[in-house]
PDB file of N, CA and C in Angstrom:
ATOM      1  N   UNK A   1       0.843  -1.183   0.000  1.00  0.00           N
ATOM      2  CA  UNK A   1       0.000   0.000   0.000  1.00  0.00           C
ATOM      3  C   UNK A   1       0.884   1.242   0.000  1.00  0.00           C
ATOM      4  N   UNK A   2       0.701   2.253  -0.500  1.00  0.00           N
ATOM      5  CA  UNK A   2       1.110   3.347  -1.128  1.00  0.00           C
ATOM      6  C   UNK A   2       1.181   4.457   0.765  1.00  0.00           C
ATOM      7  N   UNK A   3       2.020   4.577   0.943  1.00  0.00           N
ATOM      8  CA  UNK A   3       2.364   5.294   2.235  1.00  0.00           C
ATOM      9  C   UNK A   3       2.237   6.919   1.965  1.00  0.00           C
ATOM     10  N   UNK A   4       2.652   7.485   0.588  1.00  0.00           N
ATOM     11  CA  UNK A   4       2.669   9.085   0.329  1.00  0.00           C
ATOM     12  C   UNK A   4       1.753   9.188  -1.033  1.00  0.00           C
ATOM     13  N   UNK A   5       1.051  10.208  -0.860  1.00  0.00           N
ATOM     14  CA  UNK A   5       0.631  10.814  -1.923  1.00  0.00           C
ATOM     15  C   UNK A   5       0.875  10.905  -2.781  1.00  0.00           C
ATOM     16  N   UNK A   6       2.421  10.509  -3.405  1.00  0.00           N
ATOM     17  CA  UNK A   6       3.093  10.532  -4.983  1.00  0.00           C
ATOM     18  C   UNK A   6       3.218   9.180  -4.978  1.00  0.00           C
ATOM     19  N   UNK A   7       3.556   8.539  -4.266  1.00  0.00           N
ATOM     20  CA  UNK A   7       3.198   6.887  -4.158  1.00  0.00           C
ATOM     21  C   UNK A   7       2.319   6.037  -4.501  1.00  0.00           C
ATOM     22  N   UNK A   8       1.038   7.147  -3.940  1.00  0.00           N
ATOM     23  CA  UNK A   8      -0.276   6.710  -4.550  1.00  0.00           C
ATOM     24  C   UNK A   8      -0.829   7.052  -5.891  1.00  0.00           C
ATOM     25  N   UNK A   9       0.032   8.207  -6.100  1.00  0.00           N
ATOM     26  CA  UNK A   9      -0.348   8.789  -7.592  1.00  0.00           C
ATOM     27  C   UNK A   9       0.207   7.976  -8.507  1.00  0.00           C
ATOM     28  N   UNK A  10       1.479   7.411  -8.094  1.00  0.00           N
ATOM     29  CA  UNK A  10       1.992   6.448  -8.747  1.00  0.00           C
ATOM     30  C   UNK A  10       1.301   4.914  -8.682  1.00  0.00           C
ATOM     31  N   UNK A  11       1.112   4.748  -8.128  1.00  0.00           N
ATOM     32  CA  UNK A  11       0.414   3.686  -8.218  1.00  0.00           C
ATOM     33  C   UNK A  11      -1.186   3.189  -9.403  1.00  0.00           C
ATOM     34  N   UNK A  12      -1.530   4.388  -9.316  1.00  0.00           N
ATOM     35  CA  UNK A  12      -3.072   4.940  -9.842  1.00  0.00           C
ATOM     36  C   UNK A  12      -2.320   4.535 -11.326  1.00  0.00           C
ATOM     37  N   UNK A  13      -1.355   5.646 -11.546  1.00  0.00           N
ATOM     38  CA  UNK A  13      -0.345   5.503 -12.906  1.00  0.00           C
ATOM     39  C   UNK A  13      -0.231   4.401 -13.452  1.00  0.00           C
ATOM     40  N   UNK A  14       0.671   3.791 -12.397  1.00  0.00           N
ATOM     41  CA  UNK A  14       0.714   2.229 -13.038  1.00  0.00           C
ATOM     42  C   UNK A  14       0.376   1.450 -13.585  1.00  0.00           C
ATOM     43  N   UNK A  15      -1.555   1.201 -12.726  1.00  0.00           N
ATOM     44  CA  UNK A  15      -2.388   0.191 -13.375  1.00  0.00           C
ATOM     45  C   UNK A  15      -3.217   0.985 -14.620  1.00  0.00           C
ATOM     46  N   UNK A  16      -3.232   2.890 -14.752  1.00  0.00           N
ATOM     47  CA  UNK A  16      -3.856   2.984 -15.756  1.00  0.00           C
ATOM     48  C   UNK A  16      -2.834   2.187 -16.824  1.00  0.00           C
ATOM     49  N   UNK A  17      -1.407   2.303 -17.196  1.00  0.00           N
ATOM     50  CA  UNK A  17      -0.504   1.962 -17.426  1.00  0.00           C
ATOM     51  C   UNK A  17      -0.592   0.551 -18.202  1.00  0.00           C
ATOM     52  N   UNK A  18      -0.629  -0.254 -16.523  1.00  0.00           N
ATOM     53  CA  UNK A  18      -0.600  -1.768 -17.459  1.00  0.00           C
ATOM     54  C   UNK A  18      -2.012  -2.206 -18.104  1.00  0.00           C
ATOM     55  N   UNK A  19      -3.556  -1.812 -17.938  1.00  0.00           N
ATOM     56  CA  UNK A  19      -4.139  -1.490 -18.549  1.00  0.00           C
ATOM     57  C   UNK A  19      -4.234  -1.621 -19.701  1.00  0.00           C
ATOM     58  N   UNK A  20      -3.570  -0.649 -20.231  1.00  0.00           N
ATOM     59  CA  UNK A  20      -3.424  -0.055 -21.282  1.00  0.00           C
ATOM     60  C   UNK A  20      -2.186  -0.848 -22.370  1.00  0.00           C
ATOM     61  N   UNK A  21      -1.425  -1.161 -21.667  1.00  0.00           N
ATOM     62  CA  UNK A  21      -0.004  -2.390 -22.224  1.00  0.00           C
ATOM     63  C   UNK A  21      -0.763  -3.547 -22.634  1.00  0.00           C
ATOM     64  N   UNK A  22      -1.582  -4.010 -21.586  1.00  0.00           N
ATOM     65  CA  UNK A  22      -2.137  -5.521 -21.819  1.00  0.00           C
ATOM     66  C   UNK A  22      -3.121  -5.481 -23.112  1.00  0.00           C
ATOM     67  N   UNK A  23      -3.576  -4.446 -23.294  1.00  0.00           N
ATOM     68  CA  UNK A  23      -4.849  -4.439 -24.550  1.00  0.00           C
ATOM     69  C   UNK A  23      -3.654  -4.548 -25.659  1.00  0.00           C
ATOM     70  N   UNK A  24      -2.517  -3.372 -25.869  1.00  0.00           N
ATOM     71  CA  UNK A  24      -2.225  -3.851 -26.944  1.00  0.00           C
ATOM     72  C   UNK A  24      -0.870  -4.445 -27.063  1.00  0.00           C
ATOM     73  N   UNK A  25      -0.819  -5.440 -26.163  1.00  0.00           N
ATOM     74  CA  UNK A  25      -0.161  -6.759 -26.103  1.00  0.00           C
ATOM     75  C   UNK A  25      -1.298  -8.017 -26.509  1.00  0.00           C
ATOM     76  N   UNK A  26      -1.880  -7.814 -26.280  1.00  0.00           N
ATOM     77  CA  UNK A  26      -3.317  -8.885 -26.394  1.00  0.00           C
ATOM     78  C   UNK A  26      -3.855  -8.687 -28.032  1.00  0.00           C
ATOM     79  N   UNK A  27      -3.343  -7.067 -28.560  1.00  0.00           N
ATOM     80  CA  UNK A  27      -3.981  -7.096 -30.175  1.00  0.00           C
ATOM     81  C   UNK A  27      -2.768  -7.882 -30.896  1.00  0.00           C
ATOM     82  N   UNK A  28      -1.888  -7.844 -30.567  1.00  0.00           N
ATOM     83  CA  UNK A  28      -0.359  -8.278 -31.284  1.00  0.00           C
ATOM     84  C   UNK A  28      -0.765  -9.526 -31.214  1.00  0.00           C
ATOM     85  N   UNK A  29      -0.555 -10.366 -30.361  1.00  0.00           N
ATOM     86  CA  UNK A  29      -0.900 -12.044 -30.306  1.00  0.00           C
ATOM     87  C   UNK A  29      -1.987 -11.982 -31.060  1.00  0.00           C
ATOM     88  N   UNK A  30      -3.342 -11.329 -31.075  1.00  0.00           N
ATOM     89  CA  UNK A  30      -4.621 -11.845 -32.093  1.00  0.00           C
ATOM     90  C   UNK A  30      -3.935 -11.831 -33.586  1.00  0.00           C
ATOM     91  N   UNK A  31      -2.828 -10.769 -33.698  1.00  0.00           N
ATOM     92  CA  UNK A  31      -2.694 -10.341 -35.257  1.00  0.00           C
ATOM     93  C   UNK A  31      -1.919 -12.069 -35.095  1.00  0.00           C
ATOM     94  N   UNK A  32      -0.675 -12.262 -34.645  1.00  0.00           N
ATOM     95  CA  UNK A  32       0.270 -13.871 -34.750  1.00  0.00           C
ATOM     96  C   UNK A  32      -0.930 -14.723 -34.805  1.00  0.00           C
ATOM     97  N   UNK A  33      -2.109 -14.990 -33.969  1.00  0.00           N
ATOM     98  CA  UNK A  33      -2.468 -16.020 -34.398  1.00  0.00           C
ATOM     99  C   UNK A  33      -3.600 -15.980 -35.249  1.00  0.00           C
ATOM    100  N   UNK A  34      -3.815 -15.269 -36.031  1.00  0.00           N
ATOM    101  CA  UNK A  34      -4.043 -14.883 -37.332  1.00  0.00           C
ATOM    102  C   UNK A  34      -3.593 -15.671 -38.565  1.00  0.00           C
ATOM    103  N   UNK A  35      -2.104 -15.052 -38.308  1.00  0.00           N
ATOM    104  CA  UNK A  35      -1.271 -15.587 -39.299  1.00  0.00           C
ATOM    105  C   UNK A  35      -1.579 -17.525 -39.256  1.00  0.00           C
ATOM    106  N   UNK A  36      -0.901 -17.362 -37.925  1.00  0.00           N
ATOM    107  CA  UNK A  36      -1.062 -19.192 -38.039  1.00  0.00           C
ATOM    108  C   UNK A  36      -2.275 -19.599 -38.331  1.00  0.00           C
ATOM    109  N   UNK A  37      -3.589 -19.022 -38.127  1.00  0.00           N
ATOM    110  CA  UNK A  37      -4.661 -19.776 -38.660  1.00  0.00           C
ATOM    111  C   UNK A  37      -5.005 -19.732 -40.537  1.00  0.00           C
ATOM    112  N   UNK A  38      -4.436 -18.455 -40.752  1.00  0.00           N
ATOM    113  CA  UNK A  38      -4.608 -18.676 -42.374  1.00  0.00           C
ATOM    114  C   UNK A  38      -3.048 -19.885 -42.935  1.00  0.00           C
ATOM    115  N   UNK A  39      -2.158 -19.857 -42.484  1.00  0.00           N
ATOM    116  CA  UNK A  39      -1.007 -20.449 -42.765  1.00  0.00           C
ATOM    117  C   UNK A  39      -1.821 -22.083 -42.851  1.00  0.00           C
ATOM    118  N   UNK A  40      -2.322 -22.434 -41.641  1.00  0.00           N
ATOM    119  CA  UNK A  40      -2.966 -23.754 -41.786  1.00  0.00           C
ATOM    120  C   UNK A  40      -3.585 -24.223 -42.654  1.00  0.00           C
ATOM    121  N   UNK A  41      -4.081 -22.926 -42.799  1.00  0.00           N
ATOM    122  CA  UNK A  41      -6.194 -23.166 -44.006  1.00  0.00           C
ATOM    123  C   UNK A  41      -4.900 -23.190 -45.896  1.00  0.00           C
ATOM    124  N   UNK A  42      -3.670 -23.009 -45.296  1.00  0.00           N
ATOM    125  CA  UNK A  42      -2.995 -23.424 -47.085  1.00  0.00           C
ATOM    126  C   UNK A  42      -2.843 -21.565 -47.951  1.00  0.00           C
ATOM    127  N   UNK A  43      -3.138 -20.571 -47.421  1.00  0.00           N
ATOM    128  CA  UNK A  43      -3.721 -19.799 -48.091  1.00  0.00           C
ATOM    129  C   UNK A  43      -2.770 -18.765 -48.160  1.00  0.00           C
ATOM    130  N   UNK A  44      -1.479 -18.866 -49.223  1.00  0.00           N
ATOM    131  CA  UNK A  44      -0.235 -18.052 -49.104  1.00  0.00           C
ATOM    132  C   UNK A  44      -0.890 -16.487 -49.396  1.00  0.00           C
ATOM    133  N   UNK A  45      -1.228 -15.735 -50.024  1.00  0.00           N
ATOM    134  CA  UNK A  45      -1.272 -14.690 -50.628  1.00  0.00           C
ATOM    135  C   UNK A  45      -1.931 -13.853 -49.184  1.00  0.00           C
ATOM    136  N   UNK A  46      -2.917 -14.644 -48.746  1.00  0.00           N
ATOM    137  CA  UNK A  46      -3.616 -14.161 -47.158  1.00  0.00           C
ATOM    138  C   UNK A  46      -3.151 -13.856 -45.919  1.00  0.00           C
ATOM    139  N   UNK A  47      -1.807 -15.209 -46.188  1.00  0.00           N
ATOM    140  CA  UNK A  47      -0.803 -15.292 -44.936  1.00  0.00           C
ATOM    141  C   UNK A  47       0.076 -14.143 -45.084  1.00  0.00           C
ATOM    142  N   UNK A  48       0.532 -13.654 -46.286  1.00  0.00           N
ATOM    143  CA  UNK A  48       1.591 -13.007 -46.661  1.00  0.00           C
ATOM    144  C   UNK A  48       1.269 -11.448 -46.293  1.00  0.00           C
ATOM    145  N   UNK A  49      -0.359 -10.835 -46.606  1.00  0.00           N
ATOM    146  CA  UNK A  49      -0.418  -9.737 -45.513  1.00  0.00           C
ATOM    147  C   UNK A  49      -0.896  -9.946 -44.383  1.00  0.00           C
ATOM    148  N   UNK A  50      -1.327 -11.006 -43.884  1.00  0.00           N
ATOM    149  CA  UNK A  50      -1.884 -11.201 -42.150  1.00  0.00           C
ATOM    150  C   UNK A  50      -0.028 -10.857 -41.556  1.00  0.00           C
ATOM    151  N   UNK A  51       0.909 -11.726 -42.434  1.00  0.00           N
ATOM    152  CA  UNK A  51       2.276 -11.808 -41.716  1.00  0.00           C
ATOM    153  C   UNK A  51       2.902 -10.393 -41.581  1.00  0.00           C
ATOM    154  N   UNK A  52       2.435  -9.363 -43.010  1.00  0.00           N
ATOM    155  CA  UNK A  52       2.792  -8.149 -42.765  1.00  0.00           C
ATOM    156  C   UNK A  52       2.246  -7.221 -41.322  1.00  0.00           C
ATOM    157  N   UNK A  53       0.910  -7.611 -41.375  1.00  0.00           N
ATOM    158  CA  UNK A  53       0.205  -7.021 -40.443  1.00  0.00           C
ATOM    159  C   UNK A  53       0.936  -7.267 -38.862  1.00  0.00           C
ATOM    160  N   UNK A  54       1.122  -8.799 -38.788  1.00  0.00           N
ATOM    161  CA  UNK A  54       1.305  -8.949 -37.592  1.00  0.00           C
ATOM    162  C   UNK A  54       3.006  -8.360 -37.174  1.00  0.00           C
ATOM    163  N   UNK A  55       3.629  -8.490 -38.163  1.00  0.00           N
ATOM    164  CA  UNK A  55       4.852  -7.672 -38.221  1.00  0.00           C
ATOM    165  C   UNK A  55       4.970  -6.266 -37.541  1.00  0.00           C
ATOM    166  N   UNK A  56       4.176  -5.829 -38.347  1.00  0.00           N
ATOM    167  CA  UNK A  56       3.768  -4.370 -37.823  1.00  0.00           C
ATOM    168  C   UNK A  56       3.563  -4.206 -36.442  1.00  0.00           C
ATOM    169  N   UNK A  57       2.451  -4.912 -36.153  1.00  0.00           N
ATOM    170  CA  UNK A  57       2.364  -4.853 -35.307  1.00  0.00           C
ATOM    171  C   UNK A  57       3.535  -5.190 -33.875  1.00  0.00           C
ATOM    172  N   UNK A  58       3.964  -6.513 -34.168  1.00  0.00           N
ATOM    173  CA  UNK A  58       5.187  -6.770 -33.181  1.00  0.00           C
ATOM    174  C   UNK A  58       6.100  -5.176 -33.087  1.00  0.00           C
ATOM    175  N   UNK A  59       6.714  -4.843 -34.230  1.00  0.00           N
ATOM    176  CA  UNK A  59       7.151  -3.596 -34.140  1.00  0.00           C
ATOM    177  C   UNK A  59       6.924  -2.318 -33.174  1.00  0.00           C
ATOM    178  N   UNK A  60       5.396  -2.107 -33.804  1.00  0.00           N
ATOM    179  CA  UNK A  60       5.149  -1.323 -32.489  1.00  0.00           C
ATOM    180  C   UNK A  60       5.111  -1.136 -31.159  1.00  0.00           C
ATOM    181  N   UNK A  61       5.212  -2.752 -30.920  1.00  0.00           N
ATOM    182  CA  UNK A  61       5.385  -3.195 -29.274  1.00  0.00           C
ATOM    183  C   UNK A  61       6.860  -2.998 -29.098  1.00  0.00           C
ATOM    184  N   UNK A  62       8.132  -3.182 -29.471  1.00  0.00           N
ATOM    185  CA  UNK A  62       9.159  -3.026 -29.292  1.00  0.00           C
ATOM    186  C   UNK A  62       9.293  -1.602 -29.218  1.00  0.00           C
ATOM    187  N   UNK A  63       8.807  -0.746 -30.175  1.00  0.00           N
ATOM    188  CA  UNK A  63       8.910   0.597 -30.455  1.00  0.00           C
ATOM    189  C   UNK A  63       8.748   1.078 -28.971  1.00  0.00           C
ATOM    190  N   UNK A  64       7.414   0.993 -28.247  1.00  0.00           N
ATOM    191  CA  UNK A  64       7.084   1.175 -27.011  1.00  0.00           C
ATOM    192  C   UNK A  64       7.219   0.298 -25.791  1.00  0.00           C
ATOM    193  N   UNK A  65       8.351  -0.542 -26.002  1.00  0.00           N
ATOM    194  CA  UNK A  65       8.808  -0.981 -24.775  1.00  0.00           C
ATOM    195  C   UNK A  65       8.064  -1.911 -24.108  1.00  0.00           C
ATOM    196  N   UNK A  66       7.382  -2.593 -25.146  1.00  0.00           N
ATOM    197  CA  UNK A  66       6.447  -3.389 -24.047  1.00  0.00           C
ATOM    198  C   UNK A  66       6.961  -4.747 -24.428  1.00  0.00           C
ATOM    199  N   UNK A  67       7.690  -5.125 -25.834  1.00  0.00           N
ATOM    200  CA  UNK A  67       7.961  -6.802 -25.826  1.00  0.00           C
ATOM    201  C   UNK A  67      10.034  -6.350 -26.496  1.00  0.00           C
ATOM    202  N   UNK A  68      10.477  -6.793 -25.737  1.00  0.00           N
ATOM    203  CA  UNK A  68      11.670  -7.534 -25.825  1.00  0.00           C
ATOM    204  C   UNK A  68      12.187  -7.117 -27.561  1.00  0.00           C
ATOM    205  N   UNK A  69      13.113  -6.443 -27.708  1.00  0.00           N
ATOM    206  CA  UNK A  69      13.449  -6.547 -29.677  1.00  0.00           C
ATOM    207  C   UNK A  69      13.799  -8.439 -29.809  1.00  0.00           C
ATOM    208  N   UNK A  70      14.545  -8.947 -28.624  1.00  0.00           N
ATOM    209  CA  UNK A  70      14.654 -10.358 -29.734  1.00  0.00           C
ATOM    210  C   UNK A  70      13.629 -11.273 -29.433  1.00  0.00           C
ATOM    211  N   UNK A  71      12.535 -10.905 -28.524  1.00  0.00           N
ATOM    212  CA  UNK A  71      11.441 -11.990 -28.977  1.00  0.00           C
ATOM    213  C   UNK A  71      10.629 -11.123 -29.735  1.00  0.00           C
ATOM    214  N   UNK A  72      10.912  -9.917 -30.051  1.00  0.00           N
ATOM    215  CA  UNK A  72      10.017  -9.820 -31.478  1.00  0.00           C
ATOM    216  C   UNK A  72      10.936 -10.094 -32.612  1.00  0.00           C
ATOM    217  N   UNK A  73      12.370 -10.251 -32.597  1.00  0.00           N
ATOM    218  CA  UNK A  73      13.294 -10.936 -33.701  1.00  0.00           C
ATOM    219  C   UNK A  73      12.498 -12.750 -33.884  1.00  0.00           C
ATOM    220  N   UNK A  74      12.311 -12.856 -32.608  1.00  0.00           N
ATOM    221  CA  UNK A  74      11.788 -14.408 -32.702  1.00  0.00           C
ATOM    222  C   UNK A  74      10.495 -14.979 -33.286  1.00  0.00           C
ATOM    223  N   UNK A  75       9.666 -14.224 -32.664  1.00  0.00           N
ATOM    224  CA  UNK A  75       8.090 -14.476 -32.966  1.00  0.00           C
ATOM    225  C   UNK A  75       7.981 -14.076 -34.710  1.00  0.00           C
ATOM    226  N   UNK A  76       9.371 -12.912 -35.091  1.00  0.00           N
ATOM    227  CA  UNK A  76       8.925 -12.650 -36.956  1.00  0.00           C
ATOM    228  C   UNK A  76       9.530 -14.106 -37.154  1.00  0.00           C
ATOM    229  N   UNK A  77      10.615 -14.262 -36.942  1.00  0.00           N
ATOM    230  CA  UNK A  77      11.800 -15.453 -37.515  1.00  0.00           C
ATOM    231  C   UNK A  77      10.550 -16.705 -37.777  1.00  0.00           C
ATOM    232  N   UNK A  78       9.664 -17.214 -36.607  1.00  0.00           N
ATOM    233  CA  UNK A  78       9.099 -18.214 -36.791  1.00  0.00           C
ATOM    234  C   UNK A  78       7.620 -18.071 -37.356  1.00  0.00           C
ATOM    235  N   UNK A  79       7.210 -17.074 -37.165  1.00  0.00           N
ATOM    236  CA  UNK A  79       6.227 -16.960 -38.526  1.00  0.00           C
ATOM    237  C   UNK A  79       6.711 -16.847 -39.889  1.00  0.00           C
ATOM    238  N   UNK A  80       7.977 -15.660 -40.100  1.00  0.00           N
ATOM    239  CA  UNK A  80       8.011 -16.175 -41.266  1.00  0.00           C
ATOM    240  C   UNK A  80       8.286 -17.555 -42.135  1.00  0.00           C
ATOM    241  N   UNK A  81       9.647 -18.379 -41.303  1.00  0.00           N
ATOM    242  CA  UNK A  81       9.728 -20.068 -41.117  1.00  0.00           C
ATOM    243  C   UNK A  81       8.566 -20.670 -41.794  1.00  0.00           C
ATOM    244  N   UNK A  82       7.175 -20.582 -41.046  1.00  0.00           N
ATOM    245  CA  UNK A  82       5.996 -21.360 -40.990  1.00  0.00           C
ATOM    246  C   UNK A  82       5.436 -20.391 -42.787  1.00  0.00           C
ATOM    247  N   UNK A  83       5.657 -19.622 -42.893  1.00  0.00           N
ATOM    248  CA  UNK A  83       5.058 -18.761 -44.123  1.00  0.00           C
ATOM    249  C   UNK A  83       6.566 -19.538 -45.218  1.00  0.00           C
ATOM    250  N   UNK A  84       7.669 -19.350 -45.133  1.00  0.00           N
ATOM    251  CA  UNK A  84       8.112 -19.812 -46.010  1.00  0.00           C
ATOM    252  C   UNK A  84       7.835 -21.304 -46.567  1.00  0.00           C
ATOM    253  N   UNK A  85       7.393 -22.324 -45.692  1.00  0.00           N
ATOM    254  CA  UNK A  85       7.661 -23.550 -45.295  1.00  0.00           C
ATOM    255  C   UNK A  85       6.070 -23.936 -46.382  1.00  0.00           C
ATOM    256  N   UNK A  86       5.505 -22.848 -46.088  1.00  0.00           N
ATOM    257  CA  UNK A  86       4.349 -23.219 -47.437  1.00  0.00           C
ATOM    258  C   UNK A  86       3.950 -23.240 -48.875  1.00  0.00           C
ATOM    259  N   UNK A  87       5.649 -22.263 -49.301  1.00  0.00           N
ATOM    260  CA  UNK A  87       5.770 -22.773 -51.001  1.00  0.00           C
ATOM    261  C   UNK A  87       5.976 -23.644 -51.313  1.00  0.00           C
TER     262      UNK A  87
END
């Protein structure tokens, strides 16, 4: 529990904060498993902008500090893998 008044303000901060991280940490994974569900259904041309999309997206999470640059080096590496692996 928050003992001072900037403590508590901080605190308030925080969870508006993670909040706000978790939604678009939570859109990034919908865009990845995206990809993997068109990758399954066979459907290169679909996968190839879902993979852009989800790209993008990973990006922006690194941009703002919320995922790691090499597990977003990782999560592209193995989608694209799974996208190459279907010509």
């Amino acid at each position: 529990m928050a003992n001072t008044k900037q403590a508590a303000k901080r605190a308030r901060q925080a969870e508006k904060h993670r909040v706000g991280n978790k939604w678009q940490v939570s859109r990034m994974n919908t865009h990845i498993k995206r990809v993997i569900a068109v990758i399954e259904e066979k459907k290169k041309p679909e996968a190839q902008t879902e993979y852009k999309q989800a790209a993008s997206a990973i990006d922006r999470m690194v941009n703002k500090g919320l995922v790691h640059k090499n597990k977003a080096a990782r999560l592209k590496s193995r989608l694209n893998k799974r996208l190459a692996a279907l010509a």
